[in-house]
Protein backbone atom coordinates (compact mmCIF):
# COMPACT_ATOMS: atom_id res chain seq x y z
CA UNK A 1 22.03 11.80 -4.59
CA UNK A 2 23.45 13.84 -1.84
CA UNK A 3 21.01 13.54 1.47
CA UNK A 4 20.12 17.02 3.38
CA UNK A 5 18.81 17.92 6.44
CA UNK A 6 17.65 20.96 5.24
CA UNK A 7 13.70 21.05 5.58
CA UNK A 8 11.36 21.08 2.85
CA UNK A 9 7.49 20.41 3.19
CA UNK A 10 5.98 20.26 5.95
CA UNK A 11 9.46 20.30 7.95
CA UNK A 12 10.60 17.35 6.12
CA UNK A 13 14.44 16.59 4.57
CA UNK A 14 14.44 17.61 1.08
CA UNK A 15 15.62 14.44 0.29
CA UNK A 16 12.75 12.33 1.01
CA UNK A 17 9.83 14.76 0.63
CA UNK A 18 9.48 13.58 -2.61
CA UNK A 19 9.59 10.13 -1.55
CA UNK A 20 6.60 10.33 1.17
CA UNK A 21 4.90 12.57 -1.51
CA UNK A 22 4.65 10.13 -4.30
CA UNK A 23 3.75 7.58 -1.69
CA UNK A 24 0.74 9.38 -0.52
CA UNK A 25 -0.60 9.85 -4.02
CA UNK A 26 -0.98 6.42 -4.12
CA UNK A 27 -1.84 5.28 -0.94
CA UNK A 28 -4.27 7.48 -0.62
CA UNK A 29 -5.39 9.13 3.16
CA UNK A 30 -2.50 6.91 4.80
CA UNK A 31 -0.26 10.18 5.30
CA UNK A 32 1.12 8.95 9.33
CA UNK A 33 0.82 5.44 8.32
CA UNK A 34 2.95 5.90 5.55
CA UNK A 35 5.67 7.81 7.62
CA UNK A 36 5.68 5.59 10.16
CA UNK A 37 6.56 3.14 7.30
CA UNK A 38 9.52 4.98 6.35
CA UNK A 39 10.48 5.85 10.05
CA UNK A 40 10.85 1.72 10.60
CA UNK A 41 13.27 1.26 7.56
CA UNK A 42 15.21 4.60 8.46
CA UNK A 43 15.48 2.98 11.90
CA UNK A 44 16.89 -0.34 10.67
CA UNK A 45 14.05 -2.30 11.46
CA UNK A 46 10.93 -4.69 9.99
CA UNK A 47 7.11 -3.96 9.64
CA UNK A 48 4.62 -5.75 10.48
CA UNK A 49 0.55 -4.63 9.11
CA UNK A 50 -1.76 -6.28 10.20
CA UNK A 51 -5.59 -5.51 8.64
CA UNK A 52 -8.26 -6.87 6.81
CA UNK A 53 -7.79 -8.36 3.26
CA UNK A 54 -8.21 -5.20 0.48
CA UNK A 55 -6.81 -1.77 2.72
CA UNK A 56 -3.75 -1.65 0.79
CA UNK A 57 -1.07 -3.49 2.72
CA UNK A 58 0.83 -5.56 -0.42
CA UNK A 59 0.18 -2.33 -2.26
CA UNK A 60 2.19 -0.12 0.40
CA UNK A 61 5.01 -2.41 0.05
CA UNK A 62 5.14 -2.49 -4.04
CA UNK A 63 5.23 1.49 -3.82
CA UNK A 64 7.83 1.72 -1.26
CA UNK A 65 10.10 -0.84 -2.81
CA UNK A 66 10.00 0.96 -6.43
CA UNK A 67 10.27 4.37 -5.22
CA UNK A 68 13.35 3.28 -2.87
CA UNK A 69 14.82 1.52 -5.68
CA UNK A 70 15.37 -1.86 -4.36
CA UNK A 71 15.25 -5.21 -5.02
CA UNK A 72 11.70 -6.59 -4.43
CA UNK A 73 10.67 -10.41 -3.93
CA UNK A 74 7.36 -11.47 -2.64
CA UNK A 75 6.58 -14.36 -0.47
CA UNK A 76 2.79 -16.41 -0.54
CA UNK A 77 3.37 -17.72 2.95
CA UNK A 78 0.51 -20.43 2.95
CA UNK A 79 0.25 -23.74 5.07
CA UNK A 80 2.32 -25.85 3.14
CA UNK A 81 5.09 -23.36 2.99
CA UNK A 82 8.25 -25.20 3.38
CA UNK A 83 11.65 -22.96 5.38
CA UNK A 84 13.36 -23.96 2.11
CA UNK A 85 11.12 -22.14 -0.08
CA UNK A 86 11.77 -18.89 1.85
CA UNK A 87 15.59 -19.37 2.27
CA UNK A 88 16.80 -21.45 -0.62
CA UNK A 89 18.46 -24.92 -1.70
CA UNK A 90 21.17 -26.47 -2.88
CA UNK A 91 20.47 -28.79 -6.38
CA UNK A 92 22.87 -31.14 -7.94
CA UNK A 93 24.32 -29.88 -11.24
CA UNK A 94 25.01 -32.34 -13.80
CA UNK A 95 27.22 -30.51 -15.72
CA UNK A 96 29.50 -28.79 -12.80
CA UNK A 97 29.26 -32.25 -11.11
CA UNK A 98 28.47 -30.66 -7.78
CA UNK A 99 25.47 -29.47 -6.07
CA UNK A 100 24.83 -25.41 -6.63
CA UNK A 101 22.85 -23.11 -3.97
CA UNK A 102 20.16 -22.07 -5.54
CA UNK A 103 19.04 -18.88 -3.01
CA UNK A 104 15.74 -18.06 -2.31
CA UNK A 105 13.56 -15.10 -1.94
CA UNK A 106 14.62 -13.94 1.50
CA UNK A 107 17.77 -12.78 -0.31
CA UNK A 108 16.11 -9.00 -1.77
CA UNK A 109 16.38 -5.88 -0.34
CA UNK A 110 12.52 -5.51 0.54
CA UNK A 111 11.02 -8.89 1.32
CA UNK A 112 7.33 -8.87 1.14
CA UNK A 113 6.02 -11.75 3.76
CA UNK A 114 2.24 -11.85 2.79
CA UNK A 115 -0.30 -13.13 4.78
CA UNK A 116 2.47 -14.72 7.42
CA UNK A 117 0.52 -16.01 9.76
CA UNK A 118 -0.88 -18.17 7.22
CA UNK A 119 2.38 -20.40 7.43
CA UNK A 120 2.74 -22.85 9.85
CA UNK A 121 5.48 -21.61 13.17
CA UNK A 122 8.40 -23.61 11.77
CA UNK A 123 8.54 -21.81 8.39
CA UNK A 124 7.49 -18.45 10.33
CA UNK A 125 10.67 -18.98 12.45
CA UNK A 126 12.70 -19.13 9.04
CA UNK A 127 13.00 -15.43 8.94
CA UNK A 128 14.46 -15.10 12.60
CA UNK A 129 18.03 -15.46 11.99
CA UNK A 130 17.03 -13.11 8.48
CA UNK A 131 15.31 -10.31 10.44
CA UNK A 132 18.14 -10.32 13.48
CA UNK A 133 21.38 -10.92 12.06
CA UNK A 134 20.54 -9.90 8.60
CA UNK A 135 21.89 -13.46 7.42
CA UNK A 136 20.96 -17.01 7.33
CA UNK A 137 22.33 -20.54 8.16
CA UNK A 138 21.79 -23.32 5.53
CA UNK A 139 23.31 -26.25 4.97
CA UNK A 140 26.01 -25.49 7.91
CA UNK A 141 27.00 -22.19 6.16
CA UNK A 142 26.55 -18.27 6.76
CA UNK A 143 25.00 -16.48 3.93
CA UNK A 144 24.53 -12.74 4.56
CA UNK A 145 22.29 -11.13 2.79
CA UNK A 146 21.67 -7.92 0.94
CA UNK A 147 22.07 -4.25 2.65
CA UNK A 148 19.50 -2.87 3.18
CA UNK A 149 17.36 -5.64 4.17
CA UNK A 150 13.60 -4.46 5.35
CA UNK A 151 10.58 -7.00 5.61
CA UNK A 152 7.57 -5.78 5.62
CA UNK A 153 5.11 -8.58 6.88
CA UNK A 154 1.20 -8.37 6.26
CA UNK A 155 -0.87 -10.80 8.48
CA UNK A 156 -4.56 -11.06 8.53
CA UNK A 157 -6.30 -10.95 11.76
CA UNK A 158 -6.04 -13.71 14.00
CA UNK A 159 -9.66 -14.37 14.16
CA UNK A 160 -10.07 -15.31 10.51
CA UNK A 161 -9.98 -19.02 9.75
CA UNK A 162 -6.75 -20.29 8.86
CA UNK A 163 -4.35 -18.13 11.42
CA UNK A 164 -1.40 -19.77 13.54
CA UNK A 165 -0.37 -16.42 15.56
CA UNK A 166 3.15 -15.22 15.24
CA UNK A 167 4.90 -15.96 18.48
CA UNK A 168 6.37 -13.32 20.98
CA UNK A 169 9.94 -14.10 19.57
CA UNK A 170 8.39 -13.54 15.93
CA UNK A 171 7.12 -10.53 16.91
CA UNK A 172 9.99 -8.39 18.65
CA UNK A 173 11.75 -9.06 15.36
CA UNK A 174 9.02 -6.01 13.56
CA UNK A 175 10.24 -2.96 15.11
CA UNK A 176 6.95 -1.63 14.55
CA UNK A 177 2.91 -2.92 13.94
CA UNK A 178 0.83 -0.92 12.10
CA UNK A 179 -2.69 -1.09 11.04
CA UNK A 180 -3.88 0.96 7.70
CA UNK A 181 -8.01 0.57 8.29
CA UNK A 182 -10.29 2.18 5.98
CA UNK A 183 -9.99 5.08 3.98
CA UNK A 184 -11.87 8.34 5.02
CA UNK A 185 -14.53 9.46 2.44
CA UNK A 186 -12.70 11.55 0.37
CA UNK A 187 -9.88 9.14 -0.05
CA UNK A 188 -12.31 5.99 -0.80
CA UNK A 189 -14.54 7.97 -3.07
CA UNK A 190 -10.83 8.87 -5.19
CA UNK A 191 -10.28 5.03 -5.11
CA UNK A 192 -13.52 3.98 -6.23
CA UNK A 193 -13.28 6.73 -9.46
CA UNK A 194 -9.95 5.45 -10.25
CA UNK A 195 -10.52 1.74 -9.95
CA UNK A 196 -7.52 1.36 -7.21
CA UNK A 197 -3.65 2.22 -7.41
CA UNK A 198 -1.79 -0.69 -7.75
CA UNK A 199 -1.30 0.29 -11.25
CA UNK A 200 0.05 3.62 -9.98
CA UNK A 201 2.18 1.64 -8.14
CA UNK A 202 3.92 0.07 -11.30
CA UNK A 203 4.46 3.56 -13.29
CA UNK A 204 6.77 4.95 -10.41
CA UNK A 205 10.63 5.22 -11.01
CA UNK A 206 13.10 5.12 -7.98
CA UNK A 207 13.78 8.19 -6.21
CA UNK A 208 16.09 6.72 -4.27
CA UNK A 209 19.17 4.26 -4.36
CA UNK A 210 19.91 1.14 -1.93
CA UNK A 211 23.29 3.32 -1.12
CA UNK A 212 20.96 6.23 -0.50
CA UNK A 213 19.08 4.67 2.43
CA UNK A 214 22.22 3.12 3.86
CA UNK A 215 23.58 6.79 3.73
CA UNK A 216 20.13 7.81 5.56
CA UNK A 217 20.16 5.21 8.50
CA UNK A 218 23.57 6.43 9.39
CA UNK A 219 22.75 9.44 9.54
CA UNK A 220 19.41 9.39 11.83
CA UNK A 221 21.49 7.09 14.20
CA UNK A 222 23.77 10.54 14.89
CA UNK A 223 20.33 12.00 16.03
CA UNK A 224 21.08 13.71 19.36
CA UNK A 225 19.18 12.11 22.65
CA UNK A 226 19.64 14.29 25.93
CA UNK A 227 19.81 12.54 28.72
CA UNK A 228 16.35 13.84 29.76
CA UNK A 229 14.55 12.03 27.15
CA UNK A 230 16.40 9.07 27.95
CA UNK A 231 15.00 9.37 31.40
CA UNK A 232 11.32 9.63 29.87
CA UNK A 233 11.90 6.42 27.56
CA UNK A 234 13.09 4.43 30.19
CA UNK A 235 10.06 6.19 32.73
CA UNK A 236 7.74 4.44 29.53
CA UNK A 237 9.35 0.86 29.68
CA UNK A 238 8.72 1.19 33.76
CA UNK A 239 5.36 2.34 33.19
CA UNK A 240 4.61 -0.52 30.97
CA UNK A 241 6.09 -3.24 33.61
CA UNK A 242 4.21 -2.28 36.74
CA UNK A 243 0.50 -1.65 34.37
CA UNK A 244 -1.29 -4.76 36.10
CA UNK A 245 -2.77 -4.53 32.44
CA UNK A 246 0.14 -6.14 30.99
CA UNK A 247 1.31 -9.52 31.36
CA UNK A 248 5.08 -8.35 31.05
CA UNK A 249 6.54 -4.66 30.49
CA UNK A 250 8.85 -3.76 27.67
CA UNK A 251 12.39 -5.21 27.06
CA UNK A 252 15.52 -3.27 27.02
CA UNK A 253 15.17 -4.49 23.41
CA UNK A 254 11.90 -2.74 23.06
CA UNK A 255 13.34 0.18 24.40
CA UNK A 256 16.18 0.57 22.33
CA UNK A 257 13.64 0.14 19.58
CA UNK A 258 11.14 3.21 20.93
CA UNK A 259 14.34 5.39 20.60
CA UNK A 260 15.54 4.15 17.09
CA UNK A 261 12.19 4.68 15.69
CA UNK A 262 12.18 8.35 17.50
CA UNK A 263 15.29 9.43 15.86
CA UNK A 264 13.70 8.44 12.22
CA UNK A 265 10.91 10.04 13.57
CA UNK A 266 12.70 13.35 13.98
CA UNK A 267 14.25 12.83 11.06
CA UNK A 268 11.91 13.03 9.01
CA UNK A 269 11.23 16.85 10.68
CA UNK A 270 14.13 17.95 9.83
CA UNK A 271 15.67 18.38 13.25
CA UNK A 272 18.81 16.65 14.66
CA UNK A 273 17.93 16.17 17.95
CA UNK A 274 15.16 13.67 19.54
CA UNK A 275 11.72 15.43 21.37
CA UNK A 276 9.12 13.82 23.67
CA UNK A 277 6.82 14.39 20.95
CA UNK A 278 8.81 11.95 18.41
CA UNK A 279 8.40 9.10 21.33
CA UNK A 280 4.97 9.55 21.34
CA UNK A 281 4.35 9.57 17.86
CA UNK A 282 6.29 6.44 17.22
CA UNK A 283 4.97 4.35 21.07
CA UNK A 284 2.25 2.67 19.97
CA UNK A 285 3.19 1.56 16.86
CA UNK A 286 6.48 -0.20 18.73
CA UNK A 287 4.99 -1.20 21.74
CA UNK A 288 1.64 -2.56 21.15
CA UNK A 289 2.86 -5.49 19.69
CA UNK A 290 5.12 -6.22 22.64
CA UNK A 291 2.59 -5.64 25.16
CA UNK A 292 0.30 -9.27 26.37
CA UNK A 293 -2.98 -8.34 27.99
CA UNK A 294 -3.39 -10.60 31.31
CA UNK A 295 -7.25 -10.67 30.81
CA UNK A 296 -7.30 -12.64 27.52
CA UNK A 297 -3.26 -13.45 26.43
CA UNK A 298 -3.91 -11.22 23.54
CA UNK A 299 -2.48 -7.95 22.21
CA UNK A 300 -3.42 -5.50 24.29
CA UNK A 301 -5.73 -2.44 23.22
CA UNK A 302 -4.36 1.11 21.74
CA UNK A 303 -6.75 2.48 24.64
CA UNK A 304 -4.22 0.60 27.44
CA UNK A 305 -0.92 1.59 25.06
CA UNK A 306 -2.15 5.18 24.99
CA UNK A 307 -2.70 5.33 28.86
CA UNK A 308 1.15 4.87 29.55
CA UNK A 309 1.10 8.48 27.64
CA UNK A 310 -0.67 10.02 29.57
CA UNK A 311 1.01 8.22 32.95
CA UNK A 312 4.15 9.20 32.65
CA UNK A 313 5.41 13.30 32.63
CA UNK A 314 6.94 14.88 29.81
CA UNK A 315 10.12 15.85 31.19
């Protein structure tokens, strides 16, 4: 499959309009969500949703990982989740007379973390070295794991009983945090008639191979960036450092983030250059998560995230 950057609906690559079409016909009403979504694995990067049990989240991840065509493994993370049961172990084999690794579900091309703030830090810190360096370190050895590697993490909200909150290190591995909330009407009513779409989910054949999206994340890193927008991403991360809102600004990290997730942005447009408008489509959903509020140590509110918008000019 041979990708294009000609546009098809809606402005999109030919390529992967069918892709976010058969998506949205079974996540139903979750159009930007579900781009977004694909922006954060076109960029390279991890996902993080975090909603209420029952909007879709686990369901989101099962559609993406068949239509994409990889290789899908699912994590329970629960409290007496052990590192080992994410990353593997080593067993003695009788007959080789040796022990054998034995690897765990971290090594798949689209690792479902569910409910991971349900797991206590230590095992939530299992996936650092995964998410950064796309390997891990067991047993004093380097095991790299599979291309592409995308996690998409689904945590409840941190007031339900049974939390421990994902810590700032843990969370500038997700290049983006999304949440899905409820349907509109129209959607929820088509749910409700059909008794759900997880079984929708399970009839869908790949439209896409793992050598397909490698193709595609080279290509939207050759996304042009003038200099101007430069000047507007980095007039964002200033923004967000001197907001007496914020505990602590963005990191260059953060920034380089905002751009990556701009260029799949733009992408998915069909244009080869990056626009003010693809920054602001992609902010919130890679800076919220960054950003502490000083009045209660907490994420910070889209209201505050927005307000850095409409602070800094458009060049």
């Amino acid at each position: 499959m041979t990708p294009t950057k000609s546009p098809g609906k809606d402005g999109r690559p030919q390529v992967f309009a069918p892709v976010l079409d058969a998506a949205q016909n079974v996540i139903l009403g979750k159009q930007r969500e579900i781009r977004l979504a694909m922006s954060c694995l076109l960029a390279g990067g991890h996902l993080l949703i975090e909603d209420l049990p029952g909007l879709g989240k686990t369901t989101l991840a099962h559609t993406l990982a068949r239509l994409l065509g990889l290789h899908f493994s699912r994590v329970q993370f629960t409290a007496d989740l052990l590192p080992a049961d994410i990353t593997g172990v080593s067993i003695y084999d009788r007959g080789q007379g040796d022990f054998r690794f034995v690897p765990g579900p971290v090594f798949a091309q689209l690792l479902l973390a569910d409910e991971i703030n349900r797991a206590t830090p230590k095992t939530q810190s299992a996936l650092l070295e995964a998410m950064e360096e796309g390997q891990v370190s067991i047993e004093g050895e380097t095991r790299s794991l599979p291309r592409p590697f995308f996690v998409i993490a689904t945590q409840n909200p941190s007031h339900q009983i049974g939390t421990f909150p994902l810590p700032e290190s843990q969370l500038d591995r997700f290049l983006m945090r999304l949440e899905l909330g409820y349907p509109d009407a129209a959607a929820e009513k088509a749910l409700l008639a059909g008794g759900g779409r997880r079984r929708d989910s399970e009839l869908l054949t790949p439209l896409l191979t793992p050598a397909d999206i490698l193709r595609l994340q080279r290509e939207v890193e050759t996304l042009h960036v003038s200099p101007a927008l430069i000047d507007y991403v980095h007039a964002l991360i200033e923004a967000s450092r001197q907001n007496p809102q914020f505990r602590h600004g963005l990191s260059p990290r953060g920034g380089i983030a905002l751009l990556a997730a701009a260029r799949a942005w733009a992408w998915l447009a069909g244009r080869d250059m990056v626009l003010p408008d693809d920054v602001q489509a992609v902010f919130v959903a890679v800076a919220r998560h960054r950003l502490v509020s000083v009045q209660h140590g907490g994420m910070v509110g889209r209201e505050a995230v927005d307000g850095l918008l409409t602070q800094v000019a458009i060049p």
